[in-house]
N, C-alpha and C. Protein backbone atom coordinates (compact mmCIF):
# COMPACT_ATOMS: atom_id res chain seq x y z
N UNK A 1 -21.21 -2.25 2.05
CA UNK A 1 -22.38 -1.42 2.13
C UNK A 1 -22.03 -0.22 3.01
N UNK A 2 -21.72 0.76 2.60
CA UNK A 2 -21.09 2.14 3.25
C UNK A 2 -22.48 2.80 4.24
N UNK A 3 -22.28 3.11 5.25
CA UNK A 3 -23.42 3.67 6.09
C UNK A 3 -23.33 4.94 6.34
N UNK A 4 -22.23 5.35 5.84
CA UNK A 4 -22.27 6.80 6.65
C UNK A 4 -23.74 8.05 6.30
N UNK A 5 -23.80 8.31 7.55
CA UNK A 5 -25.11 9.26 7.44
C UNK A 5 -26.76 8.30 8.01
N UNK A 6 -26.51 7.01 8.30
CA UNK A 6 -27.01 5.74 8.41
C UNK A 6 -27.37 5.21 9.96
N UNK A 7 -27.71 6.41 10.95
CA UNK A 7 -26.96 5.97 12.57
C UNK A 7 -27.85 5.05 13.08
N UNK A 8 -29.15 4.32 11.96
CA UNK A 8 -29.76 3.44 12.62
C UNK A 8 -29.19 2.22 12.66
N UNK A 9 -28.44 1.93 11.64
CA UNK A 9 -27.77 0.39 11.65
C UNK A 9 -26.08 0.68 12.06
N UNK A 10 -25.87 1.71 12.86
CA UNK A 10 -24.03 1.83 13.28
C UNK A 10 -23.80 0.66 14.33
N UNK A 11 -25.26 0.25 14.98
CA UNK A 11 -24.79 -1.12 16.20
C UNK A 11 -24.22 -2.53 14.86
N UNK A 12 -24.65 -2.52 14.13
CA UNK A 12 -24.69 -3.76 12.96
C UNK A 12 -23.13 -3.32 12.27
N UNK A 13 -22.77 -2.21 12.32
CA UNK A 13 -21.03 -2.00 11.35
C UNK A 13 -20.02 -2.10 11.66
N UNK A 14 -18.89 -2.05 11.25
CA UNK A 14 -17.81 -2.40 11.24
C UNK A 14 -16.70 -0.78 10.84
N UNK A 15 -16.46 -0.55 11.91
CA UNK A 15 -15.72 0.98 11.87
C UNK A 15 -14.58 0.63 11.50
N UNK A 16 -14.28 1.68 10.14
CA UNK A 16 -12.59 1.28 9.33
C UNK A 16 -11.80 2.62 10.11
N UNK A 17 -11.14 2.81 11.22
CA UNK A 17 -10.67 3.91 11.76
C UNK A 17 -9.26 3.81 11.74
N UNK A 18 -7.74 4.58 11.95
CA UNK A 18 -7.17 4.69 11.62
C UNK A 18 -6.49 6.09 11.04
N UNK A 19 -5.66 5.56 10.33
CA UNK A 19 -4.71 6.19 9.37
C UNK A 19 -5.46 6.66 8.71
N UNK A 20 -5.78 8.25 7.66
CA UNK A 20 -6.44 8.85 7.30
C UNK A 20 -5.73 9.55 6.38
N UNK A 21 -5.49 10.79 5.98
CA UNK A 21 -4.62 11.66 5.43
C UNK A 21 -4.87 11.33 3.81
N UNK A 22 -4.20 11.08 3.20
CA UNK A 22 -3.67 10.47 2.11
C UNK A 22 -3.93 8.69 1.66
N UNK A 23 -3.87 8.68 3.45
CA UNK A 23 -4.07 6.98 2.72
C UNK A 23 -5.10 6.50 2.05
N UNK A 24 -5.05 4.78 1.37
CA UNK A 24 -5.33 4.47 0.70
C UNK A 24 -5.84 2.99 0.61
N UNK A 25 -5.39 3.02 2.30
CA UNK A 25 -5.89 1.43 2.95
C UNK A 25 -7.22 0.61 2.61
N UNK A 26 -8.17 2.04 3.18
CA UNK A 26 -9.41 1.73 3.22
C UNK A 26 -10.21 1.34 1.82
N UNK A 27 -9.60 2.06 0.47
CA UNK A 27 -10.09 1.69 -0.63
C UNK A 27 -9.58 0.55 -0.63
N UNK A 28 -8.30 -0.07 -0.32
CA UNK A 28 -7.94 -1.95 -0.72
C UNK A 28 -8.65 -2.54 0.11
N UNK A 29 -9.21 -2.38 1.29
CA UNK A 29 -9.96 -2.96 2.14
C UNK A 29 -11.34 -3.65 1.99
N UNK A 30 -12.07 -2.09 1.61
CA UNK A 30 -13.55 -2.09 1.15
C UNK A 30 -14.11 -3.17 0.06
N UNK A 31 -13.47 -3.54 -1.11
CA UNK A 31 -13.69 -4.86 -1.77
C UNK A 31 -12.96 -5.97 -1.51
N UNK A 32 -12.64 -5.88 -0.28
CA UNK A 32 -12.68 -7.50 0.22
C UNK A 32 -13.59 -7.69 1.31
N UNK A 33 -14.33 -7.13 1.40
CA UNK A 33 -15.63 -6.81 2.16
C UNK A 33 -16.45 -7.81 1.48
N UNK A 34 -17.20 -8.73 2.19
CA UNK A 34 -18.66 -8.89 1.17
C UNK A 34 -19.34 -7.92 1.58
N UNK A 35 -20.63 -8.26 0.57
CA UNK A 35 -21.18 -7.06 0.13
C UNK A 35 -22.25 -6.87 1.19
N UNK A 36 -22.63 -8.04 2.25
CA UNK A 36 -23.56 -7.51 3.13
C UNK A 36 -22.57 -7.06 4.61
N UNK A 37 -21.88 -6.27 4.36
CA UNK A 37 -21.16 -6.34 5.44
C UNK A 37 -20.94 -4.64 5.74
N UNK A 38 -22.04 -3.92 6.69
CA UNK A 38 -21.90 -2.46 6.47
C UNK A 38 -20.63 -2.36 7.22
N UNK A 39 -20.45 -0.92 7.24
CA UNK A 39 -19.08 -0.23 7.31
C UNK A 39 -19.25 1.11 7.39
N UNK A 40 -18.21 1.85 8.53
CA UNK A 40 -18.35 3.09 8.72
C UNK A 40 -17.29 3.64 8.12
N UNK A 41 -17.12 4.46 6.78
CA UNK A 41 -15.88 5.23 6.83
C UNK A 41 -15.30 6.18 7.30
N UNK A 42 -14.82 6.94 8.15
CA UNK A 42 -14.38 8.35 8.29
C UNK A 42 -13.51 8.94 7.72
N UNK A 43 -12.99 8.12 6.56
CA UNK A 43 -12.32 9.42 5.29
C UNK A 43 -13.01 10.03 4.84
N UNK A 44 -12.57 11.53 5.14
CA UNK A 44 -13.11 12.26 4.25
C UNK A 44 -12.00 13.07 3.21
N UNK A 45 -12.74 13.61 2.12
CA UNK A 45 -11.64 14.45 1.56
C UNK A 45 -11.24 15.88 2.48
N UNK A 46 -10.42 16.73 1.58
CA UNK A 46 -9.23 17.79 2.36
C UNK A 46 -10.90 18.94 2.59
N UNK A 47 -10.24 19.35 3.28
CA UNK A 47 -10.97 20.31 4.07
C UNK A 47 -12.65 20.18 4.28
N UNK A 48 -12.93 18.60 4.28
CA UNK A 48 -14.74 18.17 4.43
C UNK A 48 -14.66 17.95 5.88
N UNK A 49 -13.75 17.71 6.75
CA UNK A 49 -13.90 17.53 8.29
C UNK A 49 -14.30 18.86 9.14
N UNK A 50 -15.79 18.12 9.84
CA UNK A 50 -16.20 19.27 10.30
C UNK A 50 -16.42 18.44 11.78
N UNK A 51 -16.86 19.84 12.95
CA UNK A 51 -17.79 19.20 13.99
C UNK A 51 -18.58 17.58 13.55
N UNK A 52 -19.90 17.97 12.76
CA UNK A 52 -20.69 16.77 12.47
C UNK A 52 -20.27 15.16 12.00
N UNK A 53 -19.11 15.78 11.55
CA UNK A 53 -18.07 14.61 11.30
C UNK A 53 -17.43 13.83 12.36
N UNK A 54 -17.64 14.48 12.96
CA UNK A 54 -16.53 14.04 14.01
C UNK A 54 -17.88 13.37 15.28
N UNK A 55 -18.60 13.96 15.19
CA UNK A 55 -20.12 13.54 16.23
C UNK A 55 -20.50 12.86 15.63
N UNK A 56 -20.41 12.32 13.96
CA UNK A 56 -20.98 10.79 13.27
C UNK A 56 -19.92 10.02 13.72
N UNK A 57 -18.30 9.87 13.32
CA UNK A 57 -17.80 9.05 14.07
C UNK A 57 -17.79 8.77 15.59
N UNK A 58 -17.70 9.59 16.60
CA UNK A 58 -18.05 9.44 17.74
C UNK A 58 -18.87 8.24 18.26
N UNK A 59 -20.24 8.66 17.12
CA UNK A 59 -21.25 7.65 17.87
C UNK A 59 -21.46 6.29 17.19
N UNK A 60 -20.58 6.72 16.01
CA UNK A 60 -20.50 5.01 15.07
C UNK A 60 -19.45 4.30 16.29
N UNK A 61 -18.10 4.86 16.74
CA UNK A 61 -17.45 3.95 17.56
C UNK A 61 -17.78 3.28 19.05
N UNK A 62 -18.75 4.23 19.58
CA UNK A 62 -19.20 3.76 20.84
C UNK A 62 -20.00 2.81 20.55
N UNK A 63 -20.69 2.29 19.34
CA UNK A 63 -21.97 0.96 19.45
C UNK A 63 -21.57 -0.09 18.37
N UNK A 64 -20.45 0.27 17.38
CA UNK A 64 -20.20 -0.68 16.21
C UNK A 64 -20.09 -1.98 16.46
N UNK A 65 -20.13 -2.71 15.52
CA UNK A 65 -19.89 -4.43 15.96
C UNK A 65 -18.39 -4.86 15.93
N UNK A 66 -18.06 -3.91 15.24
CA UNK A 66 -16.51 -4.51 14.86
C UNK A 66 -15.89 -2.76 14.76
N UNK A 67 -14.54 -3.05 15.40
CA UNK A 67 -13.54 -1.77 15.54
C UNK A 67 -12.11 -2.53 14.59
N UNK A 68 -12.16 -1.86 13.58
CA UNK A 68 -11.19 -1.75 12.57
C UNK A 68 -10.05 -0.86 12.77
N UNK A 69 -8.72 -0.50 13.17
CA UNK A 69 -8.00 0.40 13.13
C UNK A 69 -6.67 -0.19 12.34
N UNK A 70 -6.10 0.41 11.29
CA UNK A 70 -5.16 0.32 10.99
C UNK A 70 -4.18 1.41 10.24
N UNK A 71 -3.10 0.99 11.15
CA UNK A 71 -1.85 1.94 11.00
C UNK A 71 -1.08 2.58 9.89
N UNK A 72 -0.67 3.49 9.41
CA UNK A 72 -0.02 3.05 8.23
C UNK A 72 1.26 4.36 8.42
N UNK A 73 2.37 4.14 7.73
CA UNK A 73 3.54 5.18 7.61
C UNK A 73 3.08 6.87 6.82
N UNK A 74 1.55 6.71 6.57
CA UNK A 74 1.26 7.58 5.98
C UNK A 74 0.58 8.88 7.41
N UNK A 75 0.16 8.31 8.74
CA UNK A 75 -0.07 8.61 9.45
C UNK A 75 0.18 9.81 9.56
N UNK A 76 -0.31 11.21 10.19
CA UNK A 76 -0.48 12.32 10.47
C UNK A 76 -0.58 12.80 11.74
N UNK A 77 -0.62 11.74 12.70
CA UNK A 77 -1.56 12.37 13.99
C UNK A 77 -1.18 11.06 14.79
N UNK A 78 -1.02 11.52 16.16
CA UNK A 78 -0.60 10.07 17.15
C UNK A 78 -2.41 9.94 17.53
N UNK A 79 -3.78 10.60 17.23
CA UNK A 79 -4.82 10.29 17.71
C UNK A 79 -5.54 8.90 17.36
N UNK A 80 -5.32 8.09 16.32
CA UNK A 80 -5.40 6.82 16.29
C UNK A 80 -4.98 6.10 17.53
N UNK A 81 -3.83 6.19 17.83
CA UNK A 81 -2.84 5.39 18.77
C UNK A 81 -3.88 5.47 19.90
N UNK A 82 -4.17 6.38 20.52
CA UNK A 82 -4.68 7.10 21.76
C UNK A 82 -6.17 6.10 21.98
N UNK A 83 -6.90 6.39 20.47
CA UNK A 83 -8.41 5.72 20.30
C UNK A 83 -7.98 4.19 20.23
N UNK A 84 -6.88 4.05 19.90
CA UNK A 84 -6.85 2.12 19.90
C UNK A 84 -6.74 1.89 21.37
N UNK A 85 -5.63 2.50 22.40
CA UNK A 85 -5.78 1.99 23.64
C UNK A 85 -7.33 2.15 24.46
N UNK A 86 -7.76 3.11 24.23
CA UNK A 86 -9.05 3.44 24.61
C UNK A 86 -10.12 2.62 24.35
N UNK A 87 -10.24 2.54 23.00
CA UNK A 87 -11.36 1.17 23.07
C UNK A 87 -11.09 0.20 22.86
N UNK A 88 -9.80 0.01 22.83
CA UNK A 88 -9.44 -1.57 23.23
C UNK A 88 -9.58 -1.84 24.39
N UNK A 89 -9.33 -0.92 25.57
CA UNK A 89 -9.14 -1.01 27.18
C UNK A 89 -10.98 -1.55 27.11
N UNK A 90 -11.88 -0.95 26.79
CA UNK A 90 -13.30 -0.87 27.09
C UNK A 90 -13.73 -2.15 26.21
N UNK A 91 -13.33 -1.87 24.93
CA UNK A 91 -13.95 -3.31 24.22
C UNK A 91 -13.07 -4.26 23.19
N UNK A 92 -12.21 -5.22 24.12
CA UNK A 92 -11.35 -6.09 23.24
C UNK A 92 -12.21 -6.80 22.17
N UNK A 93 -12.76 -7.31 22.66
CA UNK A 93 -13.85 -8.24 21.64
C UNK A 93 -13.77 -7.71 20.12
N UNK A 94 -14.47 -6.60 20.46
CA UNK A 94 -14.40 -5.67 19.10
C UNK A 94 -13.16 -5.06 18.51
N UNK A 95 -11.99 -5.39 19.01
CA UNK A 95 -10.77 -4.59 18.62
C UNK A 95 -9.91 -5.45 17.47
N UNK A 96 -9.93 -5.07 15.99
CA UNK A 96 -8.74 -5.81 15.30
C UNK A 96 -8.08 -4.91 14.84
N UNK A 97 -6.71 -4.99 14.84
CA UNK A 97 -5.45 -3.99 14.64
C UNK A 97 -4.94 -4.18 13.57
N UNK A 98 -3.85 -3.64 12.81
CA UNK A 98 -2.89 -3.77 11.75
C UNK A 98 -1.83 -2.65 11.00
N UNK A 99 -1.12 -3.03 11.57
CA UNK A 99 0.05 -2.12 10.94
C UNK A 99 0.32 -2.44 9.78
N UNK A 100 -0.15 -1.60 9.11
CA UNK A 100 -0.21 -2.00 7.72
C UNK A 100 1.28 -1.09 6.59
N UNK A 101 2.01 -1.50 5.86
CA UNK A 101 2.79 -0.61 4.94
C UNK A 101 4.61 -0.69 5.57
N UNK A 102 4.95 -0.67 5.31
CA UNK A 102 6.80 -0.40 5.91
C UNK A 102 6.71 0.98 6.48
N UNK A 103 7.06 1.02 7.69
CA UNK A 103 7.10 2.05 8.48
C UNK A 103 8.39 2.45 8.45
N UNK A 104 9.15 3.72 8.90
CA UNK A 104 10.34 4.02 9.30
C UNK A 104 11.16 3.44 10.37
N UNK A 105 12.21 3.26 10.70
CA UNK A 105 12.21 2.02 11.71
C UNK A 105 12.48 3.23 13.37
N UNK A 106 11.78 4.76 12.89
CA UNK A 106 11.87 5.14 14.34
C UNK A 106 10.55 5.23 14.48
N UNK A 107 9.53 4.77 13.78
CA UNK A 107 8.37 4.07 13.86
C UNK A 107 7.68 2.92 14.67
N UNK A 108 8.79 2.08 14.21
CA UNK A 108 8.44 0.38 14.44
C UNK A 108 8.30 -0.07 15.71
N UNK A 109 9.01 0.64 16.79
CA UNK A 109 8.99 0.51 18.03
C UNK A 109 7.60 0.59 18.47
N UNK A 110 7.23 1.38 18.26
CA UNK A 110 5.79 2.82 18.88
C UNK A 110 4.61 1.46 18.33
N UNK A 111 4.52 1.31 16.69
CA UNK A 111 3.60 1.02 16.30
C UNK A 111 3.63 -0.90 16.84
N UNK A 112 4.59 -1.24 16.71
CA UNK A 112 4.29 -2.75 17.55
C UNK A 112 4.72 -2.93 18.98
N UNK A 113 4.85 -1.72 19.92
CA UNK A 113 4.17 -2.02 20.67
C UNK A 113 2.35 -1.62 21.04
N UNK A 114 1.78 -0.99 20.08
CA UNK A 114 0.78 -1.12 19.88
C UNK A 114 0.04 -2.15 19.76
N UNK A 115 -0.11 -2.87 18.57
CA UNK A 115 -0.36 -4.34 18.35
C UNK A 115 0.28 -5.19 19.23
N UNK A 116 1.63 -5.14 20.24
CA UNK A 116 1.08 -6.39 21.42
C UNK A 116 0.63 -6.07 22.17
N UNK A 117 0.26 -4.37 22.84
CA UNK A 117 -0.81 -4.29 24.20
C UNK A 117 -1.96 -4.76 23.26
N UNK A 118 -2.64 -4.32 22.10
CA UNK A 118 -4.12 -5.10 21.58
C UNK A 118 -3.85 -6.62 22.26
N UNK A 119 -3.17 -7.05 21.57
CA UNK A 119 -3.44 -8.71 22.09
C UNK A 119 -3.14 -9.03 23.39
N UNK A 120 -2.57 -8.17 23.95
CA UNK A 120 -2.23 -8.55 25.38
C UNK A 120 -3.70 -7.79 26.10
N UNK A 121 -4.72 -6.99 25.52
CA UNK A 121 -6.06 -6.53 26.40
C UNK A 121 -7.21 -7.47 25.71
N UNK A 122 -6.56 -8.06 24.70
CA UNK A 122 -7.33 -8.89 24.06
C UNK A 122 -8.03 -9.38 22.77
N UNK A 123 -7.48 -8.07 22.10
CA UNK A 123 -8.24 -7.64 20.21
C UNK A 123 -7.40 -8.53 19.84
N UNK A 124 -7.80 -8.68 18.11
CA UNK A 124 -7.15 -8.90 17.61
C UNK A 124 -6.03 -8.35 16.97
N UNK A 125 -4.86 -8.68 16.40
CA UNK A 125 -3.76 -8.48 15.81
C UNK A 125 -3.66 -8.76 14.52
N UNK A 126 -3.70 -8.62 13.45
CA UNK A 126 -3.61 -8.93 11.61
C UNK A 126 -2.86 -8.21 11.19
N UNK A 127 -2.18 -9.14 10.06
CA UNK A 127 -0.85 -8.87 9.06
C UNK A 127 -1.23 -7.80 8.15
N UNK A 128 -2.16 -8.55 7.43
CA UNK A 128 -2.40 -7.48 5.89
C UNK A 128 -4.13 -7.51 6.22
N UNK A 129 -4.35 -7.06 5.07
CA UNK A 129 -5.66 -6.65 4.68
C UNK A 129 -6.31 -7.76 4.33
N UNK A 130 -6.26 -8.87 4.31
CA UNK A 130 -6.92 -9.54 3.47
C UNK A 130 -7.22 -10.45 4.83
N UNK A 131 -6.29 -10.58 6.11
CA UNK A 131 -6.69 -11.37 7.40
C UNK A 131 -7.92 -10.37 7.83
N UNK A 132 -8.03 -9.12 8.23
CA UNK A 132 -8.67 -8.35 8.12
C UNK A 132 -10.35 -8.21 7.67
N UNK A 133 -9.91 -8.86 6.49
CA UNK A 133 -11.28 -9.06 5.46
C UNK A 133 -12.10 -10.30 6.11
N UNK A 134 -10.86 -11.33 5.72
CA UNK A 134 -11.54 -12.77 6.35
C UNK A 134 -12.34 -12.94 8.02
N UNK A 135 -11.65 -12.21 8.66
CA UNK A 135 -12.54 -12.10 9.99
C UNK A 135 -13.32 -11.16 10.28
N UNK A 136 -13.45 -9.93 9.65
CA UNK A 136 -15.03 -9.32 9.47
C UNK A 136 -15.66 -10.16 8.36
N UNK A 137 -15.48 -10.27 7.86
CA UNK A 137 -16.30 -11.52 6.34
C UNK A 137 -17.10 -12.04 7.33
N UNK A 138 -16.15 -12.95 8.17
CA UNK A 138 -16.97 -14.09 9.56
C UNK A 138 -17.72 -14.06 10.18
N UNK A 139 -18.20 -12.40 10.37
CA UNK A 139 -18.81 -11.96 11.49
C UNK A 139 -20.22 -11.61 11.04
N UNK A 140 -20.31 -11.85 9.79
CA UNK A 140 -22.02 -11.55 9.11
C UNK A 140 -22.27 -12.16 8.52
């Protein structure tokens, strides 16, 4: 159930944040979702990112129920990285991670030590998409 534009139920969702660009995560993701299970996307297409965009995600991540971030070799920007330590530091509970895709291996370093500070502040850590699914699934 996609919310965006929705900021009365963003305490009730599940923010898919991350890797952006090109990728393609979030569409394999989204139908392994059940269907009562809202969700914030912040993909947008090429040149739709504006201010307001960026002040809807803002305030979807400060109250969501669940913080989704996952990595991928398609990555553009170290600002994921930055937002995972950040609200992982503030809210493990809510934090599940995933390096998702074969990375470059001058990659691999950077991105898992990512995923063990999560588990070492306390989030979770997941393989693929489908662990992912099963423990937001759980949570509604």
């Amino acid at each position: 159930m996609k919310i965006n534009g929705n900021t009365a139920i963003y305490e009730n969702a599940t923010f898919l944040g991350g890797t952006c660009a090109t990728s393609t995560w979030r569409s394999e993701l989204i139908p392994l979702l059940d269907d009562d299970v809202p969700y914030f996307n912040p993909q947008l297409g090429p040149g739709e990112w504006n201010d307001a965009a960026a002040t809807e995600e803002d305030n979807c991540k400060t109250v969501c129920k669940v913080l989704v971030f996952v990595l991928t070799p398609d990555s553009l920007s170290a600002y994921s990285g930055f937002e995972i330590g950040v609200l992982c530091s503030t809210n493990p509970e809510r934090m599940i991670f995933c390096a998702y895709g074969d990375f470059p291996e001058d990659q691999q370093k950077g991105v898992g030590k990512i995923g063990r500070d999560v588990a070492a502040m306390g989030g979770t850590v997941c393989n693929t998409l489908e662990e992912i699914a099963e423990l937001v699934n759980s949570q509604y």
